[in-house]
PDB file of N, CA and C in Angstrom:
ATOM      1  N   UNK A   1      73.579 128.953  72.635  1.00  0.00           N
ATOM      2  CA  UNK A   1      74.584 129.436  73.552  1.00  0.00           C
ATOM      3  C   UNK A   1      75.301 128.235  74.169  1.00  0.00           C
ATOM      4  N   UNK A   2      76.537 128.117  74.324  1.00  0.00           N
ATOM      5  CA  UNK A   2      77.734 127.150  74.953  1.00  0.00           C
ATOM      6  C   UNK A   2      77.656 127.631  76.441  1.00  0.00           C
ATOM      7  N   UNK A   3      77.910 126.673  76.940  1.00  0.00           N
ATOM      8  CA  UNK A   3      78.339 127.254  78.651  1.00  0.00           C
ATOM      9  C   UNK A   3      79.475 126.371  78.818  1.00  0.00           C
ATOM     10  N   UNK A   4      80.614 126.531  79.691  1.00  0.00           N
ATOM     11  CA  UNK A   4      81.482 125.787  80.078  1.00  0.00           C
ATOM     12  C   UNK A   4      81.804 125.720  81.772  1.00  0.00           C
ATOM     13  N   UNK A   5      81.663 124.768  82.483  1.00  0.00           N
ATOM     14  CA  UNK A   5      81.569 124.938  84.216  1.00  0.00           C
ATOM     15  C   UNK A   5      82.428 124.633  84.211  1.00  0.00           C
ATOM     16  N   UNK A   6      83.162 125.197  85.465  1.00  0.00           N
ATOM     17  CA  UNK A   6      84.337 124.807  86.321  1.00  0.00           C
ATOM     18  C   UNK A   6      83.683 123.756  87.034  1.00  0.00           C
ATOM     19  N   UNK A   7      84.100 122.630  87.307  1.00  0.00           N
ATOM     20  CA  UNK A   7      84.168 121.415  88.156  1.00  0.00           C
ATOM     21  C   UNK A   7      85.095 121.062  88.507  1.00  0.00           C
ATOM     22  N   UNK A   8      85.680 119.899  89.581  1.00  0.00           N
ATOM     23  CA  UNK A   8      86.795 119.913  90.670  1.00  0.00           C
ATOM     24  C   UNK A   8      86.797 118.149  90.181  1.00  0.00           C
ATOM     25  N   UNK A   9      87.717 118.195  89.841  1.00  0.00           N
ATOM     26  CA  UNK A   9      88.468 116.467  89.123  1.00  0.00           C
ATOM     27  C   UNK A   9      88.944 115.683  90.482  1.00  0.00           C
ATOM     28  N   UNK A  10      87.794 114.687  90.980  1.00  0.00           N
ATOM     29  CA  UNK A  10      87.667 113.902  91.997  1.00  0.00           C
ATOM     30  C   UNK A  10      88.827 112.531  91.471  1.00  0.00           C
ATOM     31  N   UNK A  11      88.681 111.938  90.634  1.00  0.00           N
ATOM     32  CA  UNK A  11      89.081 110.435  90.320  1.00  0.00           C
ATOM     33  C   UNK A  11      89.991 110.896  88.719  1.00  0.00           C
ATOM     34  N   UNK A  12      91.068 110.048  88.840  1.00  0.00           N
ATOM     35  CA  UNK A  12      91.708 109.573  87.377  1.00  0.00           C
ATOM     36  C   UNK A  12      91.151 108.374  86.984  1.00  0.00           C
ATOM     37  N   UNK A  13      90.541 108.201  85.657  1.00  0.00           N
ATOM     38  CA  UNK A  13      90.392 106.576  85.577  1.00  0.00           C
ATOM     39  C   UNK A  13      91.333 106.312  84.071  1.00  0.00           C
ATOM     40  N   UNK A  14      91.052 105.147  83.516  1.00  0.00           N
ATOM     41  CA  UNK A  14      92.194 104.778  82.735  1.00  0.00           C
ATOM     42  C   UNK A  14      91.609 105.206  81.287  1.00  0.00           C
ATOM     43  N   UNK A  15      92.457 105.749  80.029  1.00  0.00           N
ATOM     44  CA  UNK A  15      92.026 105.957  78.654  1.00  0.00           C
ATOM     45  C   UNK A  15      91.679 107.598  78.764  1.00  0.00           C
ATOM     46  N   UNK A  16      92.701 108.385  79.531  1.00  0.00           N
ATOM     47  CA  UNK A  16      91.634 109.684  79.584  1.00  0.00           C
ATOM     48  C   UNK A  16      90.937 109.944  80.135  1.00  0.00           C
ATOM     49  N   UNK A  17      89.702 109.651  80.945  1.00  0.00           N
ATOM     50  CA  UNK A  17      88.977 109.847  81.419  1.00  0.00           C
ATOM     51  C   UNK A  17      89.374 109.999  82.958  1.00  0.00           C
ATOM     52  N   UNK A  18      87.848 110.823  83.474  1.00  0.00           N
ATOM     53  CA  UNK A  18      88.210 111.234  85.023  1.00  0.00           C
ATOM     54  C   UNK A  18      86.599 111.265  85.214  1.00  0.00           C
ATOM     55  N   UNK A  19      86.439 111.734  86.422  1.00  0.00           N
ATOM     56  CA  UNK A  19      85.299 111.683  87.292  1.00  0.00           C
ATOM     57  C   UNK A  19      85.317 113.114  87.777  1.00  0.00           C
ATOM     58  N   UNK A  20      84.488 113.999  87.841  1.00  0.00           N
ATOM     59  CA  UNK A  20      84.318 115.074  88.341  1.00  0.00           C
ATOM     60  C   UNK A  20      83.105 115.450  89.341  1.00  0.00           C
ATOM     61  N   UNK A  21      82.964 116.662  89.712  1.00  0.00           N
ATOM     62  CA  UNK A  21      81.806 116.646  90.899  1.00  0.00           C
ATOM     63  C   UNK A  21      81.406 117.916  90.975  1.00  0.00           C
ATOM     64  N   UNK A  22      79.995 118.194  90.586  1.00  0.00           N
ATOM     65  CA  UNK A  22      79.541 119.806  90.738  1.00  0.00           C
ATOM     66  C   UNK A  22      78.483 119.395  91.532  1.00  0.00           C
ATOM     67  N   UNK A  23      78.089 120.179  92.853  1.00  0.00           N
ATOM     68  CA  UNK A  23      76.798 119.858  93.630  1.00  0.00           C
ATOM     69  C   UNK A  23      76.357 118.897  93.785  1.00  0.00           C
ATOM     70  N   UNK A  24      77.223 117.986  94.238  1.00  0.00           N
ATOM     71  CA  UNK A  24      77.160 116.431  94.277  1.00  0.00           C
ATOM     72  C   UNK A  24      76.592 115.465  93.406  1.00  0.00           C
ATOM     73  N   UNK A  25      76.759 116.235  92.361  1.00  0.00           N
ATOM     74  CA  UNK A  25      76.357 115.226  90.788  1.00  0.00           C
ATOM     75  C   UNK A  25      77.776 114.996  90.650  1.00  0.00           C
ATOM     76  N   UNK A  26      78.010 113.514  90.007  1.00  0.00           N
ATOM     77  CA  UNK A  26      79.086 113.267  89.316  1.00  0.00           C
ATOM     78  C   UNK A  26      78.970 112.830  88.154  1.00  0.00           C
ATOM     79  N   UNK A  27      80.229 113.040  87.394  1.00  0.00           N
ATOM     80  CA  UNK A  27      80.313 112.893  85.607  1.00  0.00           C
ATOM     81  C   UNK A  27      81.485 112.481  85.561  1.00  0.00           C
ATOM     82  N   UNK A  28      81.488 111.626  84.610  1.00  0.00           N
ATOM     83  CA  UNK A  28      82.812 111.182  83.621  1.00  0.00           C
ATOM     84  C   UNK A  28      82.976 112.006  82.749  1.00  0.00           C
ATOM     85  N   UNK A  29      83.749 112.357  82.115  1.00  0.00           N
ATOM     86  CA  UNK A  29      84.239 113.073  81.560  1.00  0.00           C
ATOM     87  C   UNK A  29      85.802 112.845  80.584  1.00  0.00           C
ATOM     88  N   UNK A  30      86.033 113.544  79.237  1.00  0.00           N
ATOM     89  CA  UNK A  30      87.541 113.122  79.018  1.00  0.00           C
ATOM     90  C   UNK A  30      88.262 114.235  79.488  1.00  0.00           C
ATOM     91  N   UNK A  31      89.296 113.852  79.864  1.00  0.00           N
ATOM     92  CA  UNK A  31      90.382 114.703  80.075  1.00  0.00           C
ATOM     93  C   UNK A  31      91.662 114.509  79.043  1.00  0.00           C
ATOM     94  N   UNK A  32      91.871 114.358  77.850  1.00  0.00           N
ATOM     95  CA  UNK A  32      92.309 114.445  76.576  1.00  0.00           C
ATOM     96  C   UNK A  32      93.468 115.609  76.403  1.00  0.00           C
ATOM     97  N   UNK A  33      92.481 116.887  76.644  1.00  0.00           N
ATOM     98  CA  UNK A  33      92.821 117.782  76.471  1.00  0.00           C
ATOM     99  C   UNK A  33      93.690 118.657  77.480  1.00  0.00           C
ATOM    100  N   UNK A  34      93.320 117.848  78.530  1.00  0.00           N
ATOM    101  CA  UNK A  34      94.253 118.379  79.953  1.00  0.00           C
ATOM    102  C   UNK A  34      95.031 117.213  80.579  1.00  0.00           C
ATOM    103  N   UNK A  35      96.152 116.697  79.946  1.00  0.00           N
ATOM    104  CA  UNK A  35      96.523 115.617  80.515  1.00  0.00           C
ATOM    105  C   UNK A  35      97.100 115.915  81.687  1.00  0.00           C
ATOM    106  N   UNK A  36      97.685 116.626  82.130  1.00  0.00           N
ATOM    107  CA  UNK A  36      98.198 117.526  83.142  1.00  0.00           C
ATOM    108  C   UNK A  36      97.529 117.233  84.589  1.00  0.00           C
ATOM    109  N   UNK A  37      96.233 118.101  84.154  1.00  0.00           N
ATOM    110  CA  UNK A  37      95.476 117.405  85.647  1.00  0.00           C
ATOM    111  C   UNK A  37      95.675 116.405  86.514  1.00  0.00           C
ATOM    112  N   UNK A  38      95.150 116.919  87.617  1.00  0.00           N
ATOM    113  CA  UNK A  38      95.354 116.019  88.676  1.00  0.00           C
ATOM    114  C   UNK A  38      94.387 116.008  89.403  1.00  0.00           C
ATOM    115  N   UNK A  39      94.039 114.526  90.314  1.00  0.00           N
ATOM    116  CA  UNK A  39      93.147 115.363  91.245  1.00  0.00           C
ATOM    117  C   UNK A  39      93.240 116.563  91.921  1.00  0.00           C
ATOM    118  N   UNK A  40      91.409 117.091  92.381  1.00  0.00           N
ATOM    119  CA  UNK A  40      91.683 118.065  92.999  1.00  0.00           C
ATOM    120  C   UNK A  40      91.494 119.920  92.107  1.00  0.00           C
ATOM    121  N   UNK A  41      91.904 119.673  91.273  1.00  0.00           N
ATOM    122  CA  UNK A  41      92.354 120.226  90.312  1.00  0.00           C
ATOM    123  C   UNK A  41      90.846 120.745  89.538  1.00  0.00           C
ATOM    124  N   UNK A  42      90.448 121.971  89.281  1.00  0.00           N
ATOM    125  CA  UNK A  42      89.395 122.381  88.840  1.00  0.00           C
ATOM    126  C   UNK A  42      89.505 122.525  87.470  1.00  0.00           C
ATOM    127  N   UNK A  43      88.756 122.051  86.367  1.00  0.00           N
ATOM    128  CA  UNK A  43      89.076 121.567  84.985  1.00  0.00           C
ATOM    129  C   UNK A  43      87.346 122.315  84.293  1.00  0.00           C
ATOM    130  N   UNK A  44      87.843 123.363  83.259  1.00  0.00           N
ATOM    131  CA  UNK A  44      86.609 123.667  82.689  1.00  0.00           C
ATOM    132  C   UNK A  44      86.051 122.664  81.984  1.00  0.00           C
ATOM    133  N   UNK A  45      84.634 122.725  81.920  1.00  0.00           N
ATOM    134  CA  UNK A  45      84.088 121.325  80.875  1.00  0.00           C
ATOM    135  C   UNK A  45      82.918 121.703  80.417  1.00  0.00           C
ATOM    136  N   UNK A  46      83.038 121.134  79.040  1.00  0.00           N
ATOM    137  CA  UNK A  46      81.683 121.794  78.098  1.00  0.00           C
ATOM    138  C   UNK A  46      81.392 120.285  77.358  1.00  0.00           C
ATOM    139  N   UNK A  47      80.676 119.850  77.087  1.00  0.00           N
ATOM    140  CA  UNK A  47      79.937 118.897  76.391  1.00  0.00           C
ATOM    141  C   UNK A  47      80.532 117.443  76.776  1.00  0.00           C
ATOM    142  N   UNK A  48      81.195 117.317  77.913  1.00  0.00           N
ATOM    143  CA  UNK A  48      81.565 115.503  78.512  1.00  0.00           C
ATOM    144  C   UNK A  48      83.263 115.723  78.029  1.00  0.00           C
ATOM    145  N   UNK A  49      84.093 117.407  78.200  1.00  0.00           N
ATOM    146  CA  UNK A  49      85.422 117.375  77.442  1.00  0.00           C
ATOM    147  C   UNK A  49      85.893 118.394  78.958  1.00  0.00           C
ATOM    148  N   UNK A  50      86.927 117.805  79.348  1.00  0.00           N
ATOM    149  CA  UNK A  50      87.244 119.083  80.061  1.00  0.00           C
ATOM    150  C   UNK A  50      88.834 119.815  78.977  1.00  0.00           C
ATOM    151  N   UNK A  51      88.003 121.675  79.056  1.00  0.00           N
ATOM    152  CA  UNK A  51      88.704 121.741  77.833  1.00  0.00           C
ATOM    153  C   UNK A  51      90.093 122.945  78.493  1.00  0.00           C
ATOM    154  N   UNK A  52      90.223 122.936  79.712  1.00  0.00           N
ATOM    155  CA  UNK A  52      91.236 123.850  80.345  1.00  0.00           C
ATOM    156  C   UNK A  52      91.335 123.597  82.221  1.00  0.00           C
ATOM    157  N   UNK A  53      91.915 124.031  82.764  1.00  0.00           N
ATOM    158  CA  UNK A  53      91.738 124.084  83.791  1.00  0.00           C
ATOM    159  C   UNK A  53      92.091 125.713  84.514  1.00  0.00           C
ATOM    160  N   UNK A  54      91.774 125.445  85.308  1.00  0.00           N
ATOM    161  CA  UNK A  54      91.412 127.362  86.175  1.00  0.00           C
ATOM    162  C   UNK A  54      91.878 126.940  87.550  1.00  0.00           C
ATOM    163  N   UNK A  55      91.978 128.401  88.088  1.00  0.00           N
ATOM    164  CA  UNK A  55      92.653 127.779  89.141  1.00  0.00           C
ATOM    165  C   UNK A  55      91.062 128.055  90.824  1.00  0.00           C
ATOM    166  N   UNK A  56      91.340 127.538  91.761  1.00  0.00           N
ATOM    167  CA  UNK A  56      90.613 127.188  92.759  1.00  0.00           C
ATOM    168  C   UNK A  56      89.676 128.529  93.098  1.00  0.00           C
ATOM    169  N   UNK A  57      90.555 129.466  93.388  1.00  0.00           N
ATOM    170  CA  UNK A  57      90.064 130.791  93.720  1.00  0.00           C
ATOM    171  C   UNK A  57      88.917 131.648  92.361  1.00  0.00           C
ATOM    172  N   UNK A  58      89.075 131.370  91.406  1.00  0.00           N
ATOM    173  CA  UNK A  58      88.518 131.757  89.791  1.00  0.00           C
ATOM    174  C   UNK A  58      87.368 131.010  89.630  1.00  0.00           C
ATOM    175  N   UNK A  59      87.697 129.452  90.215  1.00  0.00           N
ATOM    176  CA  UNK A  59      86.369 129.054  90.284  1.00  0.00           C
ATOM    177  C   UNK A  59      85.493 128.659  90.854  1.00  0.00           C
ATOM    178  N   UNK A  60      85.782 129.222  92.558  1.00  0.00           N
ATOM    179  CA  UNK A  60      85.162 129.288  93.581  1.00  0.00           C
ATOM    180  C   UNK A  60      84.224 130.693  92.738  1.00  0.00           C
ATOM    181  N   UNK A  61      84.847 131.395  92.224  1.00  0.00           N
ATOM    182  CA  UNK A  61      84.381 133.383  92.321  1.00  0.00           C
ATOM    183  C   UNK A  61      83.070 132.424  91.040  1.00  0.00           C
ATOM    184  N   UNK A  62      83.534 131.795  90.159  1.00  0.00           N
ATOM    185  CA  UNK A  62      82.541 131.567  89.188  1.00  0.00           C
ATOM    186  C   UNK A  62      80.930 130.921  89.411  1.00  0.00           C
ATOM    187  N   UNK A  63      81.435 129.879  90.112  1.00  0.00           N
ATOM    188  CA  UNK A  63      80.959 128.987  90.986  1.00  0.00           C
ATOM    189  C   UNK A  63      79.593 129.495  91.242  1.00  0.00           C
ATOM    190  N   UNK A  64      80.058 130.481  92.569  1.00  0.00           N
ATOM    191  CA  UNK A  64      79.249 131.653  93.176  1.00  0.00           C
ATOM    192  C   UNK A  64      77.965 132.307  92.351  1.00  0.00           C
ATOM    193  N   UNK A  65      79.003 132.901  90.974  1.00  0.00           N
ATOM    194  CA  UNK A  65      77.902 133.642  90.877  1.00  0.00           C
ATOM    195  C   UNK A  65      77.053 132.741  89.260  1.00  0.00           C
ATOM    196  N   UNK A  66      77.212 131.924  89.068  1.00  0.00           N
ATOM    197  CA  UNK A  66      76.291 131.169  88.528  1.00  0.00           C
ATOM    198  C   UNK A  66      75.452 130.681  89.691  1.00  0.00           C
ATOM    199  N   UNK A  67      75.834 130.427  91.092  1.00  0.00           N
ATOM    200  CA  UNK A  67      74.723 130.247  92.382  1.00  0.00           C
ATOM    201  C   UNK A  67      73.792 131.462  92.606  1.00  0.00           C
ATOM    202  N   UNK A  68      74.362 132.603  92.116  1.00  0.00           N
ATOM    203  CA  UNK A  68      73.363 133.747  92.447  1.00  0.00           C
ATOM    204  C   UNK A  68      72.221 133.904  91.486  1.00  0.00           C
ATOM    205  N   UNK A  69      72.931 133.946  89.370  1.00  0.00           N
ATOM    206  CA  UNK A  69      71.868 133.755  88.848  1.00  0.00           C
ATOM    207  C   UNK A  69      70.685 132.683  88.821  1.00  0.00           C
ATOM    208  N   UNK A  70      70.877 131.487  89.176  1.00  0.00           N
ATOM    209  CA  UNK A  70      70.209 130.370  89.503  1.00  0.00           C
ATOM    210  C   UNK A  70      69.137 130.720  90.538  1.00  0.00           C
ATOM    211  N   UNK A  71      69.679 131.531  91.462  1.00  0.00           N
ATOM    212  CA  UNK A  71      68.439 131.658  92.785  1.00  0.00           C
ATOM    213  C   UNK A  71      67.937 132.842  92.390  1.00  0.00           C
ATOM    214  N   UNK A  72      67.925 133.957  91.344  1.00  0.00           N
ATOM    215  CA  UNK A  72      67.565 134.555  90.891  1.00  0.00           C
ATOM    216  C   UNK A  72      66.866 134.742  89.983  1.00  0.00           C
ATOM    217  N   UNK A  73      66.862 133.770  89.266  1.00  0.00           N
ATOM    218  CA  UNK A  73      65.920 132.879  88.145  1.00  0.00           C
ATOM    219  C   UNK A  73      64.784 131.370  88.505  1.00  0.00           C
ATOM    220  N   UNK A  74      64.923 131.314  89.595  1.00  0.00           N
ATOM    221  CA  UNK A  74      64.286 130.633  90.135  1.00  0.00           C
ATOM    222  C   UNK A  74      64.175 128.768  90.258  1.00  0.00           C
ATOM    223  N   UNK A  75      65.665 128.999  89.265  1.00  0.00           N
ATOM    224  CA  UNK A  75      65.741 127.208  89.074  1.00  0.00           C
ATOM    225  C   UNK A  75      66.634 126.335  90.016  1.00  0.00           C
TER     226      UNK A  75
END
């Protein structure tokens, strides 16, 4: 099974790449595929690629309820 998280694109750095931030983990990441982005800017990402971006409200709602199955599963 694939999963893809919404994360919130903290930093631009140079060659593509950006810095992102889920639960105060941060990742590099390419942004290739979303040159567009900007900070700020919530960017789906699956395997170190962010492969779309969503907008704030979509992935606040997502966010959430991957927080609910998590405390519901016990991890």
């Amino acid at each position: 099974m694939c999963l893809a998280i919404p994360t919130r694109l903290i930093e631009i750095r140079p060659g593509a790449q950006a810095l992102v931030e889920l639960g105060g983990i941060r990742k590099e990441i390419s942004i290739a595929l979303v040159p567009q982005a900007v900070v700020g800017d919530y960017v789906i990402v699956h395997v170190g690629h962010a492969i779309g971006q969503i907008d704030p409200e979509e992935a606040e709602r997502t966010l959430r309820m991957f927080g609910e199955l998590t405390a519901q599963e016990g991890l």
